[in-house]
N, C-alpha and C. Protein backbone atom coordinates (compact mmCIF):
# COMPACT_ATOMS: atom_id res chain seq x y z
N UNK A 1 -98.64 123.86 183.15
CA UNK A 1 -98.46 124.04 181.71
C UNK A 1 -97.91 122.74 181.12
N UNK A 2 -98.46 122.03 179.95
CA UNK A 2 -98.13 121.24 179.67
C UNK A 2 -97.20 121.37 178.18
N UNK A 3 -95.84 121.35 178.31
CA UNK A 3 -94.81 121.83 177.52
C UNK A 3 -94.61 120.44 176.85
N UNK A 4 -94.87 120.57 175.49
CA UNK A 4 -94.70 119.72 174.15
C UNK A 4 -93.68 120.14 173.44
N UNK A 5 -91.94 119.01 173.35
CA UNK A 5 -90.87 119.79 172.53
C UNK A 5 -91.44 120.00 171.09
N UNK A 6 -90.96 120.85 170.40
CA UNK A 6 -91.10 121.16 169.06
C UNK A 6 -90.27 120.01 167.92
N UNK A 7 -90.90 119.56 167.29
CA UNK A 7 -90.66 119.18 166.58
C UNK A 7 -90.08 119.37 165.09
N UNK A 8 -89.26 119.06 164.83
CA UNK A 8 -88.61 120.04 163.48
C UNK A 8 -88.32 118.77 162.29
N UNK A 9 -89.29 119.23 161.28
CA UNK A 9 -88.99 118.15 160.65
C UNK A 9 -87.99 118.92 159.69
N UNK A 10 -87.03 118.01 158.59
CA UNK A 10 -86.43 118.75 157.82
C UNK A 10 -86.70 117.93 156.45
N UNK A 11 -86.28 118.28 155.15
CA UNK A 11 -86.91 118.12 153.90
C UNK A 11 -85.60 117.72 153.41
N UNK A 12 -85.77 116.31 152.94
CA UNK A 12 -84.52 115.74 151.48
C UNK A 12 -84.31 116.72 150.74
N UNK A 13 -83.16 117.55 150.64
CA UNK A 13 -82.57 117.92 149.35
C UNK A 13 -83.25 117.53 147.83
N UNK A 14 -84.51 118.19 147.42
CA UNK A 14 -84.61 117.74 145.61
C UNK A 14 -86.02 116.56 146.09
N UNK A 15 -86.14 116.48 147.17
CA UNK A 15 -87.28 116.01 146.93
C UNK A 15 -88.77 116.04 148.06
N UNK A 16 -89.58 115.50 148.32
CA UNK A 16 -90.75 116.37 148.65
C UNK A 16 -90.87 115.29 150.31
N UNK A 17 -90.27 113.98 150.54
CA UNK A 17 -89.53 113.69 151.51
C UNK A 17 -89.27 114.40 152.60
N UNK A 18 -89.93 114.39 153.97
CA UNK A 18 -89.16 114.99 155.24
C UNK A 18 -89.08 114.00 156.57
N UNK A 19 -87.85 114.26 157.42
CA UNK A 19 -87.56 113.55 157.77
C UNK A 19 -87.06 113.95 159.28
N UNK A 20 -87.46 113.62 160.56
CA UNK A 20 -87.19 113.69 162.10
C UNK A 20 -86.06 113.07 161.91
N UNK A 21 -85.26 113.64 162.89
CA UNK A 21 -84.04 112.04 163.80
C UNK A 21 -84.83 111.94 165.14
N UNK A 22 -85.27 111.01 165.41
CA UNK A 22 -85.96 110.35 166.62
C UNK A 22 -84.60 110.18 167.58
N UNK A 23 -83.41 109.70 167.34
CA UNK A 23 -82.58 109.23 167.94
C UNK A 23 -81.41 109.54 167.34
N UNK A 24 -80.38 110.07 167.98
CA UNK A 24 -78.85 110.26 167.12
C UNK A 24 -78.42 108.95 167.17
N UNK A 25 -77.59 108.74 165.75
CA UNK A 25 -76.14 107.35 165.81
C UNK A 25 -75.25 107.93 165.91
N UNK A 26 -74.40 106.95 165.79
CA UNK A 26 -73.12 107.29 165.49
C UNK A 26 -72.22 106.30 164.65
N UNK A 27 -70.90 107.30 164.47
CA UNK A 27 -69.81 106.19 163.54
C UNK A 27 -70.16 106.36 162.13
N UNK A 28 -70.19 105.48 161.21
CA UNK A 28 -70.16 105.41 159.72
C UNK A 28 -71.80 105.91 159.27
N UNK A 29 -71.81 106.31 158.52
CA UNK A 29 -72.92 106.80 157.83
C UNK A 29 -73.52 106.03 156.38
N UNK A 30 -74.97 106.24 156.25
CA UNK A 30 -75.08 105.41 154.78
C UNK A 30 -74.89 106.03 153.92
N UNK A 31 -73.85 105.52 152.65
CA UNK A 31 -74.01 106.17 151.57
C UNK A 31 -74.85 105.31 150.23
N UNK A 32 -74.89 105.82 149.07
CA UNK A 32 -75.01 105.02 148.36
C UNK A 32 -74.54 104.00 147.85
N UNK A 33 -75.01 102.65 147.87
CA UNK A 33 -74.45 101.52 147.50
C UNK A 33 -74.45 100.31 148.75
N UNK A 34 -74.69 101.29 149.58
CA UNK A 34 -73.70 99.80 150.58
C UNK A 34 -74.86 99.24 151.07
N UNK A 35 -74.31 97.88 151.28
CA UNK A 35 -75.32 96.91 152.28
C UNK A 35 -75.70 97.58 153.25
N UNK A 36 -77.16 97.62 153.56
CA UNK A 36 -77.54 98.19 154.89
C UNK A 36 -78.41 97.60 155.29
N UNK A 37 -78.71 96.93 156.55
CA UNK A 37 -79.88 96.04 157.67
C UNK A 37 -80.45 97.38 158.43
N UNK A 38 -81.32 97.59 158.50
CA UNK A 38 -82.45 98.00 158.94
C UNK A 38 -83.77 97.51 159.96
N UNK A 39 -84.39 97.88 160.78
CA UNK A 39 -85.24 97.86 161.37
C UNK A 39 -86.26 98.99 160.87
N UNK A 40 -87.03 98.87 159.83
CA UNK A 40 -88.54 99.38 159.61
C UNK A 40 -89.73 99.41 160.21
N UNK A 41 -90.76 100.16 160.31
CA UNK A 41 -92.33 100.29 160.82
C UNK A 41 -92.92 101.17 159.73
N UNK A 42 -93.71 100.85 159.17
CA UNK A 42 -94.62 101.61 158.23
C UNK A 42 -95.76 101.58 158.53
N UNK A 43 -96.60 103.09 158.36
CA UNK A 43 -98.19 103.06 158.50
C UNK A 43 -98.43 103.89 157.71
N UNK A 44 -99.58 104.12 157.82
CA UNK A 44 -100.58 105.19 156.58
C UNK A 44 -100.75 106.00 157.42
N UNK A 45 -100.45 107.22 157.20
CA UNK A 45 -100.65 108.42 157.96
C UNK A 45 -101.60 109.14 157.96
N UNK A 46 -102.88 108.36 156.42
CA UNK A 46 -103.99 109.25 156.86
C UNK A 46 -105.11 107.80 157.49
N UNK A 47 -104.41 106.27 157.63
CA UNK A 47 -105.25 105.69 158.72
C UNK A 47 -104.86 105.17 160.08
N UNK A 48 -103.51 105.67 160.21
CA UNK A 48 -102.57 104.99 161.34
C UNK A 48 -102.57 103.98 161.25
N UNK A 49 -102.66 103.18 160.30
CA UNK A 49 -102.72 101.55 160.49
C UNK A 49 -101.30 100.90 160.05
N UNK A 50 -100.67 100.46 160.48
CA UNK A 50 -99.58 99.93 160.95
C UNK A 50 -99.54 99.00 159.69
N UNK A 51 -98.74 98.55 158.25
CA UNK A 51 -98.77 97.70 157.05
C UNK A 51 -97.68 96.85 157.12
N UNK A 52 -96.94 97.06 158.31
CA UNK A 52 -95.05 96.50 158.25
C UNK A 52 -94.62 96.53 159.15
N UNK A 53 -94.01 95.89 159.29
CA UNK A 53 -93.19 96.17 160.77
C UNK A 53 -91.54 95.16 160.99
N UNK A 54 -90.28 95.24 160.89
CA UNK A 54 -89.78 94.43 161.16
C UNK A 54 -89.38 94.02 162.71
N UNK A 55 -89.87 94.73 163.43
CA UNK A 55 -90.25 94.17 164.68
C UNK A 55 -91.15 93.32 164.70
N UNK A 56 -92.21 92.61 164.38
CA UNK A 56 -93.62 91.92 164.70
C UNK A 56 -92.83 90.60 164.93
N UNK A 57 -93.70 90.04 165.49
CA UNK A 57 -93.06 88.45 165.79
C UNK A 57 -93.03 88.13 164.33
N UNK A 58 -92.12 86.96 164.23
CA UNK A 58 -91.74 86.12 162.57
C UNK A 58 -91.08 86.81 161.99
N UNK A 59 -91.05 88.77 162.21
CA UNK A 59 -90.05 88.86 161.46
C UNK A 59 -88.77 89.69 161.48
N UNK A 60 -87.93 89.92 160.64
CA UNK A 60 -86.31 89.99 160.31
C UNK A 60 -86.24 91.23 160.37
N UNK A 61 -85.18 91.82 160.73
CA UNK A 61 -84.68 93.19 160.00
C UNK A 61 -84.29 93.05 158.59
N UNK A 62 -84.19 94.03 157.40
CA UNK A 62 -84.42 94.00 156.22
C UNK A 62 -83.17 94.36 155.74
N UNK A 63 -82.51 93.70 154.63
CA UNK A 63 -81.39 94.20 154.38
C UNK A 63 -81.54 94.62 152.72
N UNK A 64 -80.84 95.72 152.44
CA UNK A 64 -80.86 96.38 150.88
C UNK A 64 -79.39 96.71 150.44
N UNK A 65 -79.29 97.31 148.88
CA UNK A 65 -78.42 98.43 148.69
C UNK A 65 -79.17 99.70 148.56
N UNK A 66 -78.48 100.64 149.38
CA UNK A 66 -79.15 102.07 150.02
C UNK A 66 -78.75 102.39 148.36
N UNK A 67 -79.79 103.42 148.17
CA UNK A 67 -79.38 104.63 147.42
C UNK A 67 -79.75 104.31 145.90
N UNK A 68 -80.05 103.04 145.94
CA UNK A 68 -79.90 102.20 143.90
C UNK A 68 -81.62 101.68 143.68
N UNK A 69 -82.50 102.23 144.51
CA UNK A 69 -83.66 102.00 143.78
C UNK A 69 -84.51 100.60 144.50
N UNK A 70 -83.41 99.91 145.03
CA UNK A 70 -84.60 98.95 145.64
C UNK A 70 -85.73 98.69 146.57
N UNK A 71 -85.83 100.13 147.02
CA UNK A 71 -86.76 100.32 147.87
C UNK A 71 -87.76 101.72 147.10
N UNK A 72 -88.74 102.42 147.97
CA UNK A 72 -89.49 103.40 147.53
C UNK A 72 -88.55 104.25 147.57
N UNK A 73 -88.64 105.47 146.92
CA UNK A 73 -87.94 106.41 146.44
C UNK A 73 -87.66 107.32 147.89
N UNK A 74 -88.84 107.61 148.67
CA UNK A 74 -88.52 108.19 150.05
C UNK A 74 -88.39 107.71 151.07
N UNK A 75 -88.01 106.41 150.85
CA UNK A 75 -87.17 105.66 151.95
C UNK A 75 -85.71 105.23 151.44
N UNK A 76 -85.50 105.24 149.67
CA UNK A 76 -83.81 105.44 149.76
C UNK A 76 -83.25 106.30 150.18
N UNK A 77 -83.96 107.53 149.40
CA UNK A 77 -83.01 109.15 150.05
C UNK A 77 -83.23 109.41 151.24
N UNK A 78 -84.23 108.88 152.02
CA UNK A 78 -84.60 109.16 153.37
C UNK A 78 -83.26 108.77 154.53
N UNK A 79 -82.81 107.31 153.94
CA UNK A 79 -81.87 106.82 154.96
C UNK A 79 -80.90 106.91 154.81
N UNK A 80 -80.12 107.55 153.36
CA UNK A 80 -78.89 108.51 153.16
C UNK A 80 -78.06 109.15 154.17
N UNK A 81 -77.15 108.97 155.03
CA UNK A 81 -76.50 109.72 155.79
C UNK A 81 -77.24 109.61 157.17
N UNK A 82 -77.61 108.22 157.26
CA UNK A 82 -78.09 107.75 158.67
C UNK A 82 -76.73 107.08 159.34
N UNK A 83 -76.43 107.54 161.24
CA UNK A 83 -75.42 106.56 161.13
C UNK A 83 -76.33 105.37 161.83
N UNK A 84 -75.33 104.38 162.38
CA UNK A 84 -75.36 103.11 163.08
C UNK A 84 -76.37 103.58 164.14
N UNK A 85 -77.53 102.77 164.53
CA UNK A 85 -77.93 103.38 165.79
C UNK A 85 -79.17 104.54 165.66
N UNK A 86 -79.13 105.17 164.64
CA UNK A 86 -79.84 105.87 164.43
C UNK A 86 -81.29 105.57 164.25
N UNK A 87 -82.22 106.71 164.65
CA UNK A 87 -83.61 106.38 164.48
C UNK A 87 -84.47 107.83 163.32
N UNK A 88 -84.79 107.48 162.58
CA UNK A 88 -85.11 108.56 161.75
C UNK A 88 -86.54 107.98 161.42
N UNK A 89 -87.39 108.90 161.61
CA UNK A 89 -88.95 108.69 161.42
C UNK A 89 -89.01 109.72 159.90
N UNK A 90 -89.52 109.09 158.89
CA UNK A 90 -89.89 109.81 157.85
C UNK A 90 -91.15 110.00 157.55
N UNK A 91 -91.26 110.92 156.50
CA UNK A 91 -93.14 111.05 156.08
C UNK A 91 -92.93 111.37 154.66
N UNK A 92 -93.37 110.16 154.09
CA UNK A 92 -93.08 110.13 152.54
C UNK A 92 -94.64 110.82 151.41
N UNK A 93 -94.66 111.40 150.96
CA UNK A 93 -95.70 111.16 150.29
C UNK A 93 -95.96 110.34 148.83
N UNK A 94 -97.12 110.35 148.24
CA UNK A 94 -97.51 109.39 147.56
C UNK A 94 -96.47 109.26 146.63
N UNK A 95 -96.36 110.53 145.68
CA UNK A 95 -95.58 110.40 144.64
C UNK A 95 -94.07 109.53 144.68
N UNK A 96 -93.41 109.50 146.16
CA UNK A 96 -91.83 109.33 146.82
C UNK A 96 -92.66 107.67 146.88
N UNK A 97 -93.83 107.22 147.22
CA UNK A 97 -94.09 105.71 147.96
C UNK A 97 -94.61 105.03 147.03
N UNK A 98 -95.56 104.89 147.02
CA UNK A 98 -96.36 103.95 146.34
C UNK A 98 -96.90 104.56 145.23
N UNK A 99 -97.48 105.74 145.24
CA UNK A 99 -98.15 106.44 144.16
C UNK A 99 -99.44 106.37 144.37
N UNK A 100 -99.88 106.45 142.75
CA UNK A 100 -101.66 106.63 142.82
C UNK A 100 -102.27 105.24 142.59
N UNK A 101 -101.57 104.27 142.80
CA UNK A 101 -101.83 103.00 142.61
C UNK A 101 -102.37 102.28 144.26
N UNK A 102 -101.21 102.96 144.77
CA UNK A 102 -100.64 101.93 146.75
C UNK A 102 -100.63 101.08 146.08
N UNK A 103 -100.97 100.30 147.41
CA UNK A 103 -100.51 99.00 147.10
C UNK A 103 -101.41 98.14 148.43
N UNK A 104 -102.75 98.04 148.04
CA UNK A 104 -103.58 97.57 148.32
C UNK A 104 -103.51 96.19 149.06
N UNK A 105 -103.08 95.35 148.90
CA UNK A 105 -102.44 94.03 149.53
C UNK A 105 -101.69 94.70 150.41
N UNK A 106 -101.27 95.43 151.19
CA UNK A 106 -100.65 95.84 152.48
C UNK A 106 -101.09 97.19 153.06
N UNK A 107 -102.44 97.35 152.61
CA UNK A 107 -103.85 98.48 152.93
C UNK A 107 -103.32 99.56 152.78
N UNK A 108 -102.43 99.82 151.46
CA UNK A 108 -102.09 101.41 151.55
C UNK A 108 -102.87 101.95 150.24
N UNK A 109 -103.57 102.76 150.54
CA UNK A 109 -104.73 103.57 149.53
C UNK A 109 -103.79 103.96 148.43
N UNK A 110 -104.68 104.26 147.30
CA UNK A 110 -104.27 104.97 146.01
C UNK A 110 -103.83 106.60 146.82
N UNK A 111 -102.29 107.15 146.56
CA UNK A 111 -102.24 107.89 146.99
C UNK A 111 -102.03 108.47 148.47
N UNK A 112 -101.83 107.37 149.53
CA UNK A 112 -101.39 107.13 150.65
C UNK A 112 -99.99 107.96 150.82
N UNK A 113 -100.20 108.78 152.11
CA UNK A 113 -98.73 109.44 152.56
C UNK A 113 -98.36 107.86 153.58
N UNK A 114 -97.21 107.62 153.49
CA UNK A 114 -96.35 106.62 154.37
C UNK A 114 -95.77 107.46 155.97
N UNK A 115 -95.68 106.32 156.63
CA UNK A 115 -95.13 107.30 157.69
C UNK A 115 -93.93 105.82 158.01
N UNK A 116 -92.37 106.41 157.68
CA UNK A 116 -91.52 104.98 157.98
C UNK A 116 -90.67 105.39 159.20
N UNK A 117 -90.87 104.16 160.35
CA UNK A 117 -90.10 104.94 161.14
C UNK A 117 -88.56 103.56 160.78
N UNK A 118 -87.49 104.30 160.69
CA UNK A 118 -86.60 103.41 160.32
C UNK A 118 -85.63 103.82 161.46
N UNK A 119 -84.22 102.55 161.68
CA UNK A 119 -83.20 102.25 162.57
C UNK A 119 -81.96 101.10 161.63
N UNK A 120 -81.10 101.88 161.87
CA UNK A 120 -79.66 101.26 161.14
C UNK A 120 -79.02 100.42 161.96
N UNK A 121 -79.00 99.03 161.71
CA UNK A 121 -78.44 98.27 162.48
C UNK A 121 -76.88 97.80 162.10
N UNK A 122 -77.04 97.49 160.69
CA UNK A 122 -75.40 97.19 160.15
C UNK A 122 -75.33 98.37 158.73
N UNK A 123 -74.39 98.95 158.89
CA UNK A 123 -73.71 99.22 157.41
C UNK A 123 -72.36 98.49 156.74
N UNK A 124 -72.70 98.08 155.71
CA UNK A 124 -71.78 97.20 155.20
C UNK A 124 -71.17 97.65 153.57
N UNK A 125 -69.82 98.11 153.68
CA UNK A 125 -69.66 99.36 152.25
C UNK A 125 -69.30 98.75 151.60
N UNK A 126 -70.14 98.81 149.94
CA UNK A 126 -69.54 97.71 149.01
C UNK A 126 -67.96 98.26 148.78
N UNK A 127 -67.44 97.34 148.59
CA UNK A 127 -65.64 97.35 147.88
C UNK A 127 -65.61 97.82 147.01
């Protein structure tokens, strides 16, 4: 018998956003506002094609303020209450990502569900 664990995804509070923990952290958690470095992977979930990655050679882990808009809408609330260490695979849809536009220069269709798998490397709490 070939036994596959179940997978449980769970849904952002207020929005259409759901979200695995691939991996528990620990310690401090993200809230809104604070500096946070990250390790991202993004693909299109209806072509698997891989648009990002801050693993790929050349490049960086990504640093933001969580929670204030500078990223897509289901990857701020997504990484809300991630700790250190943590691995959280999300599945955003259009309306939370790109929209009915994508964003074509990084092959994501008009209307593209995202699939982000994200990892918290520093949290840093504004003062």
């Amino acid at each position: 018998v070939n036994f596959q664990p179940r997978i449980i995804m769970q849904k952002l509070a207020g929005f259409s956003t759901v979200y695995e923990i691939v991996s528990a952290g620990n310690g401090a958690a993200v809230e809104k506002g604070a500096q946070v470095t990250v390790h991202a992977t993004g693909v299109v979930k209806e072509t698997g094609k891989k648009f990002w990655s801050t693993k790929d050679p050349g490049q960086t882990p990504f640093t933001y303020n969580a929670g204030v808009g500078q990223v897509i809408t289901g990857w701020d609330q997504g990484l809300l209450g991630m700790q250190i260490g943590e691995v959280r695979k999300l599945i955003i849809p259009a309306e939370e990502g790109y929209g009915q536009k994508g964003f074509p220069a990084w092959g994501i269709p008009p209307g593209g569900t995202l699939e982000f798998t994200l990892e918290v490397l520093k949290i840093q709490v504004r003062q």
